[in-house]
Protein backbone atom coordinates (compact mmCIF):
# COMPACT_ATOMS: atom_id res chain seq x y z
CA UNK A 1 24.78 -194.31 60.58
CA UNK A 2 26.69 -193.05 57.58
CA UNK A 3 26.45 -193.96 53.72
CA UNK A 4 30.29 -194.77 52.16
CA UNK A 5 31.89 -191.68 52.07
CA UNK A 6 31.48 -189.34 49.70
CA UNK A 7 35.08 -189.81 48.59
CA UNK A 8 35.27 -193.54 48.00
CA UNK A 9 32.07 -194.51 46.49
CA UNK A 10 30.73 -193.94 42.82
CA UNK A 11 28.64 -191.48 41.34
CA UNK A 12 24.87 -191.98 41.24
CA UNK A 13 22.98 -189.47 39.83
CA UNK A 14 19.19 -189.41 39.18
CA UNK A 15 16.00 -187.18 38.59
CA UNK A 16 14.68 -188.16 42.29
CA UNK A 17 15.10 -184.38 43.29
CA UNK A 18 12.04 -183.48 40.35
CA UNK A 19 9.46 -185.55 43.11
CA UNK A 20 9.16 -181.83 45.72
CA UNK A 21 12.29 -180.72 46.60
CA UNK A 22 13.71 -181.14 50.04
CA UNK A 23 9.73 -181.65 51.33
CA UNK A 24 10.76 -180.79 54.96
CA UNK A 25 7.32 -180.44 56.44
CA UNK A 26 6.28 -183.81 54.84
CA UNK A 27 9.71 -185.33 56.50
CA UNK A 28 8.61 -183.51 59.87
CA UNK A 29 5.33 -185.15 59.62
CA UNK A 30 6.34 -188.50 58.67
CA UNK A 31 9.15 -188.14 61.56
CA UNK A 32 6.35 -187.56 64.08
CA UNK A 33 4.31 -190.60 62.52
CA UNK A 34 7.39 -193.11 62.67
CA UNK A 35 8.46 -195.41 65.65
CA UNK A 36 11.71 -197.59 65.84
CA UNK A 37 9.51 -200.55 67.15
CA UNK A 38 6.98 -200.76 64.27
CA UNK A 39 7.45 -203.02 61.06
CA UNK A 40 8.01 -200.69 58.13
CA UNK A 41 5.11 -202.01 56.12
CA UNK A 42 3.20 -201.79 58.77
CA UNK A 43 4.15 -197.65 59.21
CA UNK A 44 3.63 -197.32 55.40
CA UNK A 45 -0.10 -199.08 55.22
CA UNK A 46 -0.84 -197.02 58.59
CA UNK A 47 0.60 -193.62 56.83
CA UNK A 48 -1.28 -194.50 53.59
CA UNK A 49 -4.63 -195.42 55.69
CA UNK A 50 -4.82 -192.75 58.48
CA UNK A 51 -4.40 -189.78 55.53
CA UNK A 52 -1.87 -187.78 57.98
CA UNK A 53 -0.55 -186.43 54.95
CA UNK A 54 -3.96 -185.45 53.92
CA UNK A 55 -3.15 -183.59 50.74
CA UNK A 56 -1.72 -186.14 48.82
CA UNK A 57 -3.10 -188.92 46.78
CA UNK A 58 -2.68 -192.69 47.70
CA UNK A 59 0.03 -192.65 45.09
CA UNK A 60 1.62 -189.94 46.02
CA UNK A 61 1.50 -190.71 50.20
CA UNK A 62 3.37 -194.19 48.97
CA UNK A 63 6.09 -192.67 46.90
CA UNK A 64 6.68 -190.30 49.66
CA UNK A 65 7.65 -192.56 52.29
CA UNK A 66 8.85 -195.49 50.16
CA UNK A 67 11.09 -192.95 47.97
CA UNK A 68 11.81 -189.85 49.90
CA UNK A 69 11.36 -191.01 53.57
CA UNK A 70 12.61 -194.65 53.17
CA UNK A 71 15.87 -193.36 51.53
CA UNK A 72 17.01 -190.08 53.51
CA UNK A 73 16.11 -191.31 56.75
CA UNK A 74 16.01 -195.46 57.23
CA UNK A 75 19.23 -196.67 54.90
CA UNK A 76 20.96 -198.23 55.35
CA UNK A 77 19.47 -198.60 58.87
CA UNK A 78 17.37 -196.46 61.04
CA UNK A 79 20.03 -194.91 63.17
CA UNK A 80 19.18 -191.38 61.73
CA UNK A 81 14.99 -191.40 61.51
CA UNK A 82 15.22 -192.34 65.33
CA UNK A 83 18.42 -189.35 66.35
CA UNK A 84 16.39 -186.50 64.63
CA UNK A 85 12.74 -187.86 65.99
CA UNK A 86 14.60 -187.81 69.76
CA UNK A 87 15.96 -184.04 68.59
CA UNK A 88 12.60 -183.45 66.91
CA UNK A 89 10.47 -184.65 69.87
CA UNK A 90 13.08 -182.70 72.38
CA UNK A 91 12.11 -179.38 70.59
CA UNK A 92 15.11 -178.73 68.68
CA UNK A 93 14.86 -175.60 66.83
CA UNK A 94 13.91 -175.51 62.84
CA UNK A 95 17.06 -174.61 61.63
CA UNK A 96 18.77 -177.11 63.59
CA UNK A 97 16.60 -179.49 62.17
CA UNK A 98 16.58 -178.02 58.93
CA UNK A 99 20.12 -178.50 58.68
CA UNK A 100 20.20 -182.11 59.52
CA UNK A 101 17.48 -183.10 57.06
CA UNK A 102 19.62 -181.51 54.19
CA UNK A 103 22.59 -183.84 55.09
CA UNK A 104 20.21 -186.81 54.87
CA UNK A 105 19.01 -185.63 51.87
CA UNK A 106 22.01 -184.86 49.58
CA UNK A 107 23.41 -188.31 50.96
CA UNK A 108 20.70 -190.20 49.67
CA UNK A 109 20.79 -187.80 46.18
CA UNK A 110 24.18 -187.45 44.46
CA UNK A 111 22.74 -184.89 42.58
CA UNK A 112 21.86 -182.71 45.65
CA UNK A 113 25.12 -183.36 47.31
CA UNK A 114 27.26 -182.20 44.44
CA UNK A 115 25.23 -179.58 43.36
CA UNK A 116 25.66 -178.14 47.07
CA UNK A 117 29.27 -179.33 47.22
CA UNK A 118 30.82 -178.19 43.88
CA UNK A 119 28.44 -175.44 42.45
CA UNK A 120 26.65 -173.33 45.34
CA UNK A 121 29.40 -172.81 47.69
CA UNK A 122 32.12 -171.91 45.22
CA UNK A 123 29.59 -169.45 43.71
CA UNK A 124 28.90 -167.91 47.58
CA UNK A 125 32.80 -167.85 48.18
CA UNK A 126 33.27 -165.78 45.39
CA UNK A 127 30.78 -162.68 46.78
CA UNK A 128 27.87 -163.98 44.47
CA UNK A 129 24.77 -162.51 45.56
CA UNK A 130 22.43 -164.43 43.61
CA UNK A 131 21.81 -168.29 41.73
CA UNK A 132 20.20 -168.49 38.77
CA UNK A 133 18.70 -171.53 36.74
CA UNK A 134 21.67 -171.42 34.34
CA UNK A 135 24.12 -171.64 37.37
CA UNK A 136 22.42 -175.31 37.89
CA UNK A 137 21.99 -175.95 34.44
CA UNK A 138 25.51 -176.14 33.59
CA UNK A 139 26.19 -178.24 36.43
CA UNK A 140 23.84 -180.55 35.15
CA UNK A 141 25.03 -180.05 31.71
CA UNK A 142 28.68 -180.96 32.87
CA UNK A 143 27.80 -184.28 34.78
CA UNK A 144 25.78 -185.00 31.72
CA UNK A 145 28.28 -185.11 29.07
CA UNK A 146 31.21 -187.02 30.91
CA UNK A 147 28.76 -189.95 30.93
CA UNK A 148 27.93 -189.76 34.82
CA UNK A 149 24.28 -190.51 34.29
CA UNK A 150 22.74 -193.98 33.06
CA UNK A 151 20.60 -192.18 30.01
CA UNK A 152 21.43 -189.06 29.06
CA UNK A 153 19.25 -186.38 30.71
CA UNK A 154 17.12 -184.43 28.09
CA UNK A 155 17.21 -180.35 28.03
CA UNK A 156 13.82 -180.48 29.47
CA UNK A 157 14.92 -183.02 32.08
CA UNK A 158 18.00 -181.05 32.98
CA UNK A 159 15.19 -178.12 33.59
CA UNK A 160 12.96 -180.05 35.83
CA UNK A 161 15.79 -181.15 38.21
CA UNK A 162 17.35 -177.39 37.81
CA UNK A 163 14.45 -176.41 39.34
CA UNK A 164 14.16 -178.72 41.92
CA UNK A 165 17.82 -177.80 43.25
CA UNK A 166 16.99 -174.20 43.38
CA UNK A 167 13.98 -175.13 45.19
CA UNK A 168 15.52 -177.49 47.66
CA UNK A 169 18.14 -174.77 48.39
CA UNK A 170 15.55 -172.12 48.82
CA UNK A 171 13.60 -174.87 51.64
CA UNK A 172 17.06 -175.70 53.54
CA UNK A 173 17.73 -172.23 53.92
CA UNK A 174 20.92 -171.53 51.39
CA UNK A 175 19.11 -169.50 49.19
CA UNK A 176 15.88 -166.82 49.56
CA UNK A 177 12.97 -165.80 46.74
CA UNK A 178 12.86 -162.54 46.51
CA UNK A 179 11.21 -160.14 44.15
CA UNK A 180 10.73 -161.07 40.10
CA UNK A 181 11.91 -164.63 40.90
CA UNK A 182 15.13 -163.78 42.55
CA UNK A 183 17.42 -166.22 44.15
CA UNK A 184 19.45 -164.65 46.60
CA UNK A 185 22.31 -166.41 48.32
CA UNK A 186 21.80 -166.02 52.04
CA UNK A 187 24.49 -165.25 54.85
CA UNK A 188 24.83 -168.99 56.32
CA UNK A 189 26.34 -170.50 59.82
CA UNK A 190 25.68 -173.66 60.42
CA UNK A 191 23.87 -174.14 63.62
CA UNK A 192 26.35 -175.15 67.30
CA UNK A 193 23.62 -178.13 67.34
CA UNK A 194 24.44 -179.55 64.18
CA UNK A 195 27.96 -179.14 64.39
CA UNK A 196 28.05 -181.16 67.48
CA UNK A 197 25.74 -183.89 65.87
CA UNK A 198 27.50 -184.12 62.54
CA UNK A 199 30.78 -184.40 64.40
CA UNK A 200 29.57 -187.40 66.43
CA UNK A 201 27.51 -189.27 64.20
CA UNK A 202 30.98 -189.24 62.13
CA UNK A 203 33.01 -190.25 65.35
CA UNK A 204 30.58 -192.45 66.05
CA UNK A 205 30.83 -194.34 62.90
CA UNK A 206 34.20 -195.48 63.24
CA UNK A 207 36.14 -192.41 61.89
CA UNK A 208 39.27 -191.28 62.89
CA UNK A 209 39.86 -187.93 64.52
CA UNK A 210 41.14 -186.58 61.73
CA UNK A 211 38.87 -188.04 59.12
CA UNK A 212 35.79 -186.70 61.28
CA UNK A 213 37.50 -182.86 60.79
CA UNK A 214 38.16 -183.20 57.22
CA UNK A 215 34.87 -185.81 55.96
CA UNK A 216 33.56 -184.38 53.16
CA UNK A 217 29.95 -183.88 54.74
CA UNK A 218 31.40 -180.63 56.28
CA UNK A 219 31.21 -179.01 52.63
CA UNK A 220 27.19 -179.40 52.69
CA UNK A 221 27.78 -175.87 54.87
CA UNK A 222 30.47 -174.64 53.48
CA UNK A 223 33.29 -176.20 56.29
CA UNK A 224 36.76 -177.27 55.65
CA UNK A 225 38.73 -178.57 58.12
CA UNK A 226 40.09 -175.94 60.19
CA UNK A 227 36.84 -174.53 60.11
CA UNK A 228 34.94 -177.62 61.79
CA UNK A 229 37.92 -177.81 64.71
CA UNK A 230 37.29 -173.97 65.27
CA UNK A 231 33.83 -174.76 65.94
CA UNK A 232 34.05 -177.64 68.12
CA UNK A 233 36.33 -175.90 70.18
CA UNK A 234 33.68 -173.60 70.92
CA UNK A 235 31.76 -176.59 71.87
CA UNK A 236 34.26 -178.24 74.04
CA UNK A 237 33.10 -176.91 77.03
CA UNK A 238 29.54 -177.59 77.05
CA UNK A 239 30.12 -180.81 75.16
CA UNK A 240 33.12 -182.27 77.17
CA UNK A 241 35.31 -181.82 73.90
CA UNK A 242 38.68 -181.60 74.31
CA UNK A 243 40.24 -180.70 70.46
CA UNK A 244 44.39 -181.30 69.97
CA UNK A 245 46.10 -180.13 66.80
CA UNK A 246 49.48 -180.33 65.83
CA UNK A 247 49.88 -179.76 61.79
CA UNK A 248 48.44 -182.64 60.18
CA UNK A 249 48.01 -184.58 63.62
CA UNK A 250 44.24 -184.43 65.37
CA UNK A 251 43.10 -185.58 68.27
CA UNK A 252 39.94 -184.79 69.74
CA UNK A 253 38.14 -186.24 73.52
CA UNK A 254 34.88 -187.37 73.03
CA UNK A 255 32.88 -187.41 76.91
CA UNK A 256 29.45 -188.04 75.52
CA UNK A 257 28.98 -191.46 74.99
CA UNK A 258 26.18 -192.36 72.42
CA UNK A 259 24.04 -190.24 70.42
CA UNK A 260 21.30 -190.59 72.65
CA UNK A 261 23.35 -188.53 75.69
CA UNK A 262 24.66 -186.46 72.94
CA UNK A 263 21.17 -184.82 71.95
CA UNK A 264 20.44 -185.27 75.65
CA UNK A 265 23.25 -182.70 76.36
CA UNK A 266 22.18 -180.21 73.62
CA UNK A 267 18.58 -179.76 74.34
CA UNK A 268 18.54 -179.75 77.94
């Protein structure tokens, strides 16, 4: 279900984040639209014909599926649009779900991912209270000049996309508008649900023990390693973990079989 990760594949960065943001309730709707059984042009034409996402154009209702739905949620298969429509359908809560749509997101947009990764956590770590346009700016201005992009991003480019990752942040929850245009870094934990899923989908995948604690997903939230093994120690009991450490060594029981009994388990 997982891209390459993070750490072994190149650098793609693009302006894809300038087209809304993280556009959760758009995902949500399109979520409750899609079904594993049904061609994919078939599911765009329907989308574009039935108007569910009746404020936007015929243009825009394309673009959103083809280049914001497609992308987060059906590539490189659609292992992840039909594990958060099961969550979705089972009534997961928001923030759960919230949560799981950023790590789709900043996988499918290097820009998001790093931005998150490298920029807004080391800036909460330090005590930071609030993020400011500059903040994103220079990241944008960095990854600019050591040649990261294909054409070199204009000032009024870097802008546009500043402003989309301050916006996405705000949507996914790191960040909160307050008064006079205020960004305010927000007190975050990520949610026992999406622990539990992130750590599977990652087992799941092939990964070592190890490599699941110490995949560089976990920094989307702000995790390191010992962090993530803390937390699904918590978990072991209602999730039939059992979580071994012994210095670099890791080993870690997994009862729950597919994703499928997984999700089962955590919204029952």
């Amino acid at each position: 279900m997982t891209s390459a990760p993070i750490e072994t594949r190149a650098r793609h960065y693009t302006v894809s984040i300038t087209k809304g943001a993280a556009l959760i309730n758009e995902m949500k709707t399109l979520l409750r639209q899609w079904s594993p059984s049904e061609d994919y042009r078939v599911f765009l034409e329907r989308i574009q014909q039935t108007g569910v996402l009746s404020k936007e154009t015929a243009y825009r209702t394309h673009d959103l599926v083809n280049r914001v739905f497609r992308p987060r949620l059906l590539t490189p298969d659609d292992r992840a649009a039909r594990a958060l429509k099961l969550l979705f359908e089972a009534g997961v809560d928001n923030s759960a779900l919230n949560e799981l749509l950023l790590l789709y997101s900043a996988r499918a947009d290097d820009v998001l991912y790093d931005f998150v990764v490298r920029r807004f956590w080391p800036l909460a770590r330090s005590g930071a209270v609030l993020m400011q346009v500059d903040d994103a700016l220079s990241f944008l201005d960095e990854i600019n000049r050591t040649g990261q992009v294909s054409q070199v991003w204009t000032q009024a480019t870097q802008l546009r996309i500043a402003r989309g990752l301050l916006a996405a942040l705000r949507d996914f929850g790191l960040l909160r508008q307050a008064k006079r245009g205020r960004r305010e870094i927000v007190l975050y934990r990520l949610t026992a649900v999406s622990v539990a899923y992130l750590a599977h989908e990652l087992h799941f995948a092939g990964l070592p023990d190890a490599a699941v604690a110490e995949h560089a997903d976990w920094g989307l939230y702000g995790l390191d390693r010992a962090h993530v093994l803390d937390r699904l120690d918590l978990l072991g009991p209602r999730l039939g973990l059992l979580v071994q450490r012994a210095g670099s060594v890791v080993r870690i029981t997994w009862s729950q079989p597919s994703m499928e009994s997984l999700i089962h388990v955590l919204t029952r």
